[in-house]
N, C-alpha and C. Protein backbone atom coordinates (compact mmCIF):
# COMPACT_ATOMS: atom_id res chain seq x y z
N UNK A 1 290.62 -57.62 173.99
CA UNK A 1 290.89 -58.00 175.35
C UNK A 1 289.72 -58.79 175.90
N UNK A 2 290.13 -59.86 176.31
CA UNK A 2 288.74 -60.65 177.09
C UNK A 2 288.02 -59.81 178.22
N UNK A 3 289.02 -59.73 178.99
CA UNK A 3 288.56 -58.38 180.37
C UNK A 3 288.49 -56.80 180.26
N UNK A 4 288.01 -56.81 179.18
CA UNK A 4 287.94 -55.08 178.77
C UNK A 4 286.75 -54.31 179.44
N UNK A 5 287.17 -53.37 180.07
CA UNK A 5 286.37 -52.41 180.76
C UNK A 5 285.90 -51.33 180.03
N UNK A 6 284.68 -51.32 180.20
CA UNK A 6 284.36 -49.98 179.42
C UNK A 6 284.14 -48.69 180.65
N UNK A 7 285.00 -47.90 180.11
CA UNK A 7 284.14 -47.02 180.95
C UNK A 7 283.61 -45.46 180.41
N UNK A 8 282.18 -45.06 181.03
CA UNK A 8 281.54 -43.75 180.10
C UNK A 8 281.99 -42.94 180.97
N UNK A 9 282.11 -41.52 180.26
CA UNK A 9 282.44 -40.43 180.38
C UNK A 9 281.31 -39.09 180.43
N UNK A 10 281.02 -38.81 181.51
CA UNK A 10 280.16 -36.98 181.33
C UNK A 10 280.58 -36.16 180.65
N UNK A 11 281.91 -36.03 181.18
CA UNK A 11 282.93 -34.52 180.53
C UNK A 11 283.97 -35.12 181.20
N UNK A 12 285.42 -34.99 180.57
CA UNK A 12 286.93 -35.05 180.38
C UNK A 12 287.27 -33.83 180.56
N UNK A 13 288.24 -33.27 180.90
CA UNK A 13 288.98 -31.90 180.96
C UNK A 13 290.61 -32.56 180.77
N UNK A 14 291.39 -31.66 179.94
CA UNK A 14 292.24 -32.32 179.72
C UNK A 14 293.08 -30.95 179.55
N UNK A 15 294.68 -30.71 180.25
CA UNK A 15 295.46 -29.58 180.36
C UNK A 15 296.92 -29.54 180.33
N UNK A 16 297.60 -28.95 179.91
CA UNK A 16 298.88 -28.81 179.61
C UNK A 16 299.30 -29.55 178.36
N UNK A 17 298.35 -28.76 177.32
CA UNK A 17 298.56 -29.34 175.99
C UNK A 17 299.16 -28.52 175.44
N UNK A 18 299.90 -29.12 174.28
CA UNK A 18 300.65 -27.54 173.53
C UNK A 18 299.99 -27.93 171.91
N UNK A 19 299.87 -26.89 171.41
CA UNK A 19 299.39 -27.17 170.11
C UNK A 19 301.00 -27.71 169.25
N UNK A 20 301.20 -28.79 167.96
CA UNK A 20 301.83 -29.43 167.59
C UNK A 20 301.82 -28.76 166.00
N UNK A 21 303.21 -28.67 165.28
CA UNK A 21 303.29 -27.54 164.48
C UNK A 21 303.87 -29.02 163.80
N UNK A 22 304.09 -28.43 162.29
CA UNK A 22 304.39 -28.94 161.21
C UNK A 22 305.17 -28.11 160.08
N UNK A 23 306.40 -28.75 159.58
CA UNK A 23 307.23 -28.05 159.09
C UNK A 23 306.15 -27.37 157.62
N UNK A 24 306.27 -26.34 157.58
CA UNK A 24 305.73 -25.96 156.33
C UNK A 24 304.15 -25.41 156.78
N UNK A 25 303.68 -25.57 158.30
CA UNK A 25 302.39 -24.97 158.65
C UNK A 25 301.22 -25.92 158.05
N UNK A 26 301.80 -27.35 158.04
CA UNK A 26 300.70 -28.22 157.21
C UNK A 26 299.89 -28.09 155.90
N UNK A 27 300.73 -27.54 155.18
CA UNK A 27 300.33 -26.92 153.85
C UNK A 27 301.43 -28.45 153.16
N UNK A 28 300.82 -29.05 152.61
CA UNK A 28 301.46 -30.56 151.87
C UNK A 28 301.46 -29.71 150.17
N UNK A 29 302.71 -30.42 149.88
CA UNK A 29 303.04 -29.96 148.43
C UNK A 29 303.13 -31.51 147.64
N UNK A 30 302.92 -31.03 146.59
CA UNK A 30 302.72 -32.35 145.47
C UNK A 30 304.01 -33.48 145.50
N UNK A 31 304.04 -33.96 144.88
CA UNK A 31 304.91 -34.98 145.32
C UNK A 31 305.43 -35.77 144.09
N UNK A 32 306.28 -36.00 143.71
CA UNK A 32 307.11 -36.29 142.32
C UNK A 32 308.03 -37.54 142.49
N UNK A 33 308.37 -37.87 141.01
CA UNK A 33 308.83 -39.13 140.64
C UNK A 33 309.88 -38.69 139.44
N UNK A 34 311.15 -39.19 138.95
CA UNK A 34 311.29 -38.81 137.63
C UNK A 34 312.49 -39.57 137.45
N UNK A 35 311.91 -40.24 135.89
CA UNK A 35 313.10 -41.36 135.66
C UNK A 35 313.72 -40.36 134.73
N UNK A 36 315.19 -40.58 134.42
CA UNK A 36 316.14 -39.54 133.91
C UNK A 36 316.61 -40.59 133.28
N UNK A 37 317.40 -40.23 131.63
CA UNK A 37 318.46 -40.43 131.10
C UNK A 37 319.03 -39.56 130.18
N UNK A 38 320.35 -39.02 130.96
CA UNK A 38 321.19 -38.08 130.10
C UNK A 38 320.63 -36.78 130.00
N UNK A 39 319.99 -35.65 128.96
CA UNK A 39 319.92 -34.85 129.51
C UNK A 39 318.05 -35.25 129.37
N UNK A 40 317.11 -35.81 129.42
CA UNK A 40 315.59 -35.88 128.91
C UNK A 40 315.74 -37.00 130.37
N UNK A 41 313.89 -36.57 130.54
CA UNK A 41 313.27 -36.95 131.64
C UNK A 41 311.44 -37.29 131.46
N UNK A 42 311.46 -38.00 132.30
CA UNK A 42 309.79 -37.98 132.22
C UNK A 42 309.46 -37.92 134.11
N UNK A 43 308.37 -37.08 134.19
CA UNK A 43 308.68 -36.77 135.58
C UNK A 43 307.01 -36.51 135.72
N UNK A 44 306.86 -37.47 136.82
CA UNK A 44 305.03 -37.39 136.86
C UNK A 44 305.22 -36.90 138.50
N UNK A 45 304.29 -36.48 138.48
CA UNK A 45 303.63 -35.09 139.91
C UNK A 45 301.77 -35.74 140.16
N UNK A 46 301.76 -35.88 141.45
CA UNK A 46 300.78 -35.89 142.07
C UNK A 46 300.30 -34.97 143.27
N UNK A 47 298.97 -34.64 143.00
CA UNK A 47 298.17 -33.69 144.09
C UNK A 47 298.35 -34.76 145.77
N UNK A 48 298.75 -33.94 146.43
CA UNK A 48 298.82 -34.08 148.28
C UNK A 48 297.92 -34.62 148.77
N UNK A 49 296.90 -34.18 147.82
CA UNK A 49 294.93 -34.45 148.13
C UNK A 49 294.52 -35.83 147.65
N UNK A 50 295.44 -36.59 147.16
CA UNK A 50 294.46 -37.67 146.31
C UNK A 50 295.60 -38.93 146.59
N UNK A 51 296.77 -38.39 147.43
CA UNK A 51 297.52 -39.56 148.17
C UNK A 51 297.22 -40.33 149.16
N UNK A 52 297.09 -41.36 149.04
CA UNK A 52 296.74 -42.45 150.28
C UNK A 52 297.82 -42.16 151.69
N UNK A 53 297.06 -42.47 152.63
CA UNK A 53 295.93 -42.68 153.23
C UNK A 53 294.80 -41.23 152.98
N UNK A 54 295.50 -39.92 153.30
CA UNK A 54 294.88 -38.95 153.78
C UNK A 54 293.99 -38.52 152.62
N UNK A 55 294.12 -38.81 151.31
CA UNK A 55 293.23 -38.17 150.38
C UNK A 55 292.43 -38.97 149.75
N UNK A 56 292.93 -40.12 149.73
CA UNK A 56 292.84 -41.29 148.36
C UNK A 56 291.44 -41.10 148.29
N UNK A 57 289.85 -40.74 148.95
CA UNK A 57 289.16 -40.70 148.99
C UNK A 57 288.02 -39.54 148.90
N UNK A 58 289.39 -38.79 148.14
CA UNK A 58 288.60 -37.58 147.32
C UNK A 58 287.83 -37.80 146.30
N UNK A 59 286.48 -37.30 146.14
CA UNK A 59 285.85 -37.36 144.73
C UNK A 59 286.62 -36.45 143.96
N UNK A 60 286.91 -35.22 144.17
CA UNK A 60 286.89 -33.91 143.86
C UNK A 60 287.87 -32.94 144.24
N UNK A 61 289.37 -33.51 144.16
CA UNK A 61 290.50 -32.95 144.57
C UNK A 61 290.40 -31.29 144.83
N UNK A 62 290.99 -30.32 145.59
CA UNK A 62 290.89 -28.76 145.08
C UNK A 62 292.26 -28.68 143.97
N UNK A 63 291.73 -27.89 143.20
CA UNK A 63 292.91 -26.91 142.03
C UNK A 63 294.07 -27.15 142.54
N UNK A 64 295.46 -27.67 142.60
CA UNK A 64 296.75 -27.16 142.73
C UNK A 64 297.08 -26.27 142.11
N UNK A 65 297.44 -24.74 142.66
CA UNK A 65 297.83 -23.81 141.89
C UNK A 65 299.49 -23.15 142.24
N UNK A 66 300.26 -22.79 141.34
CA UNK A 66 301.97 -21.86 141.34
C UNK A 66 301.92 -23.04 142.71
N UNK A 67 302.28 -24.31 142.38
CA UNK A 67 303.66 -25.27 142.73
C UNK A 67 304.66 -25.27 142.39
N UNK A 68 305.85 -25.85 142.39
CA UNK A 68 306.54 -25.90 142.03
C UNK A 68 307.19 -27.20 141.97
N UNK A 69 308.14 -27.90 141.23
CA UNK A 69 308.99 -29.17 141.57
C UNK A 69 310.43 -28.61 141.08
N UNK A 70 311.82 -29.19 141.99
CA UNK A 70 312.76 -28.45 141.31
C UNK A 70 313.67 -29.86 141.14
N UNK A 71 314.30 -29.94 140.12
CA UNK A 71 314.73 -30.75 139.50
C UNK A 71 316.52 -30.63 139.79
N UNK A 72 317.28 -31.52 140.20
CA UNK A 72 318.47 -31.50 140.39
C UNK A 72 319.63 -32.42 140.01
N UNK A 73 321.20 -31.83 139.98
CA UNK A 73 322.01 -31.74 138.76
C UNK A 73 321.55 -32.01 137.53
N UNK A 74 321.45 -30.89 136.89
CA UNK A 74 321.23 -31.04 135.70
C UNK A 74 322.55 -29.98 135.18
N UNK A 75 322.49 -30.34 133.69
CA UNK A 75 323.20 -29.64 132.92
C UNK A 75 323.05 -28.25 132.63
N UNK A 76 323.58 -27.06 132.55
CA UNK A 76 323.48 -26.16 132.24
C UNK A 76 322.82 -26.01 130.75
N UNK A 77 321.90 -25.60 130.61
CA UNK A 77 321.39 -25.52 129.11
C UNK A 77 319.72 -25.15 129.07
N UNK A 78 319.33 -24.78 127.41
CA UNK A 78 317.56 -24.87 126.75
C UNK A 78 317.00 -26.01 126.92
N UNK A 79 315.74 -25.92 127.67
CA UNK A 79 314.96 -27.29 127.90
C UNK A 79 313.28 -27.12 127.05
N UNK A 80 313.01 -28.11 126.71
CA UNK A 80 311.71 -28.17 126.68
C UNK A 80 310.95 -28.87 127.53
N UNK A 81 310.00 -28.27 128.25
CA UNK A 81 308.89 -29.06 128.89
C UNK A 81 307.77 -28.84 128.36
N UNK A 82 307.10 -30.31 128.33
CA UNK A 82 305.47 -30.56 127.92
C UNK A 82 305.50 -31.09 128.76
N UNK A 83 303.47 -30.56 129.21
CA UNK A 83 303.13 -31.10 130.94
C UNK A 83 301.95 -32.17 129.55
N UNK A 84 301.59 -33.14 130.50
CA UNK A 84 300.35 -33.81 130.08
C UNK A 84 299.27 -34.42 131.16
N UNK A 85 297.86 -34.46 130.82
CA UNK A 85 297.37 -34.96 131.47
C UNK A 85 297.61 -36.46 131.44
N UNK A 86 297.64 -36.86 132.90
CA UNK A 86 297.47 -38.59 132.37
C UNK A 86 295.81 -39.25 132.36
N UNK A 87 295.64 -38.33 132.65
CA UNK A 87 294.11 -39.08 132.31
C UNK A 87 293.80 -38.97 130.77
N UNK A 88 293.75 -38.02 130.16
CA UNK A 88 293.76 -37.85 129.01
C UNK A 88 294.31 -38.18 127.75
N UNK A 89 295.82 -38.07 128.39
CA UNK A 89 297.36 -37.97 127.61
C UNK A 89 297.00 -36.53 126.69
N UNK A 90 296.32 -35.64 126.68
CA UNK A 90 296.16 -33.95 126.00
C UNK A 90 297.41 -33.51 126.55
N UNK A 91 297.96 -32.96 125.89
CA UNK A 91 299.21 -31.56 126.34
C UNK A 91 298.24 -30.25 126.85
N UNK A 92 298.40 -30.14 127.98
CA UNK A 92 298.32 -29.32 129.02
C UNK A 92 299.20 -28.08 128.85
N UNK A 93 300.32 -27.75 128.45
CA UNK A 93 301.33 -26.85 128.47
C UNK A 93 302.34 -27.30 128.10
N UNK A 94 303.04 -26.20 126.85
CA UNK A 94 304.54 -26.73 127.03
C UNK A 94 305.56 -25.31 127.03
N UNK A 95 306.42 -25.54 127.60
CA UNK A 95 307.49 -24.16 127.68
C UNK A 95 308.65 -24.50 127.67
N UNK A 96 309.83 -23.71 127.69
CA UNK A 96 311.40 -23.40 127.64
C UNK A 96 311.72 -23.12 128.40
N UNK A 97 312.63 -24.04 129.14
CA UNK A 97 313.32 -23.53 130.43
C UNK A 97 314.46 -23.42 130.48
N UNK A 98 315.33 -22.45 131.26
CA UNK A 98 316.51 -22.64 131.30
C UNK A 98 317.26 -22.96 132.56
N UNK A 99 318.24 -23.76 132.41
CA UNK A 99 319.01 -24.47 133.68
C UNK A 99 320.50 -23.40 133.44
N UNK A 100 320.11 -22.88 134.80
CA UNK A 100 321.39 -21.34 134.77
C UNK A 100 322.37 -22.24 135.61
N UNK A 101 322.19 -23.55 136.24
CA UNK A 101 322.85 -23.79 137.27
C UNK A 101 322.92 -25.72 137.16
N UNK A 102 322.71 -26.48 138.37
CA UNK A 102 322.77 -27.56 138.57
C UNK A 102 320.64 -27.75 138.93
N UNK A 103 320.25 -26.76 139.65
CA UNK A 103 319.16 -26.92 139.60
C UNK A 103 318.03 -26.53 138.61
N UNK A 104 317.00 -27.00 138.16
CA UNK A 104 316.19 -26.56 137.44
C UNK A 104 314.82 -26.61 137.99
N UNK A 105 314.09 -25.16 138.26
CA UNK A 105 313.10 -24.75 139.01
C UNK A 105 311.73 -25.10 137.90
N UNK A 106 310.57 -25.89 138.02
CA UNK A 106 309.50 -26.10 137.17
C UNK A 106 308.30 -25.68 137.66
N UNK A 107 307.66 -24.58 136.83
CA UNK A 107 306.37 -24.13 137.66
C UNK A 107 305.43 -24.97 137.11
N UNK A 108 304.47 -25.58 137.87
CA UNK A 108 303.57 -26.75 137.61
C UNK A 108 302.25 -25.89 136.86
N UNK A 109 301.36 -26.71 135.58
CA UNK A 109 300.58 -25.41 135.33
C UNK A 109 299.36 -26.32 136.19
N UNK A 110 298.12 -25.36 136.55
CA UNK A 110 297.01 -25.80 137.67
C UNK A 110 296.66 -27.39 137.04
N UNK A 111 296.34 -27.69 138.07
CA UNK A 111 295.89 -29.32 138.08
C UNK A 111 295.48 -30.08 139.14
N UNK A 112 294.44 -31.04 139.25
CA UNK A 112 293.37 -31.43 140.19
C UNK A 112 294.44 -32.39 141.05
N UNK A 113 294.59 -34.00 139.79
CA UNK A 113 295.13 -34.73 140.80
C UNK A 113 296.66 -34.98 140.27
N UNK A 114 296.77 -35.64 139.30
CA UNK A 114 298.09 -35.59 138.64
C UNK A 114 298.66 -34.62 137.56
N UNK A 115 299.73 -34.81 136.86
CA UNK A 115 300.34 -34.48 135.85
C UNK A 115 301.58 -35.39 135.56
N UNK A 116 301.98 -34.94 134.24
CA UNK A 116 303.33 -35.70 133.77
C UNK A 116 304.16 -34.94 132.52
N UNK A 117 305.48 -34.82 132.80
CA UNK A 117 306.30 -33.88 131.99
C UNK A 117 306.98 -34.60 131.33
N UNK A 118 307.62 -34.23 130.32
CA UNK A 118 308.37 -34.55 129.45
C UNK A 118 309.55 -33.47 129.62
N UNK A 119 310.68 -33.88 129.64
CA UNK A 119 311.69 -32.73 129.35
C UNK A 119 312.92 -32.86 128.62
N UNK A 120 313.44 -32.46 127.79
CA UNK A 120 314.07 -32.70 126.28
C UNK A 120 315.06 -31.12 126.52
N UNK A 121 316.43 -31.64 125.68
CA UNK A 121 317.21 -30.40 125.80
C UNK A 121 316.14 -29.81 124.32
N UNK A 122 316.21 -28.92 124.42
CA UNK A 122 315.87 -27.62 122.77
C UNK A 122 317.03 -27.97 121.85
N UNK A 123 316.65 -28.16 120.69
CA UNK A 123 317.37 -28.08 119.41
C UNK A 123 318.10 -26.81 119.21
């Protein structure tokens, strides 16, 4: 503004505020991607903490620990999941899941900023 006023302040008092809530109590959960074909998937997960704007500027993400991502219509059936690091590409974990339904519930194993799954029906 060409005509901008500044003006200083001693003390402000400011009233009839309400505190502002957030679904979930501001607790941010990881956040997922997953390309599918048929019954196999590859499905990469990122930490809340290391998403732009609000994190991207973490050195030092905290632990994500018992997340979850749940995966939907799927086929009734034995799955295999392998988690991997992508920084690494190391296998991190792999387990057997079963899809009792259309959804399939995935417990994430701990991890800083990312991960990435693989998921394959079982032989």
């Amino acid at each position: 503004n060409e005509n901008a006023v500044w003006l200083y302040l001693d003390s402000l008092r400011v009233q009839g505020l309400r505190p502002s809530e957030f679904a979930g109590g501001w607790r941010f959960h990881p956040e997922s991607i997953a390309l599918r074909r048929g019954d196999s998937a590859v499905l990469y997960v990122v930490s809340p903490h290391v998403v732009f704007p609000a994190g991207a500027q973490r050195y030092r993400p905290p632990v994500q620990r018992g997340e979850r991502v749940t995966l939907h219509d799927w086929t009734p059936g034995h799955y295999q999941v392998d988690w991997y690091s992508p920084e690494t590409g190391n296998l991190v974990r792999s387990l057997p899941v079963r899809a009792a339904a259309a959804d399939v519930e995935l417990l994430l194993p701990d991890f800083e900023e990312d991960l990435v799954a693989v998921i394959r029906p079982r032989p």
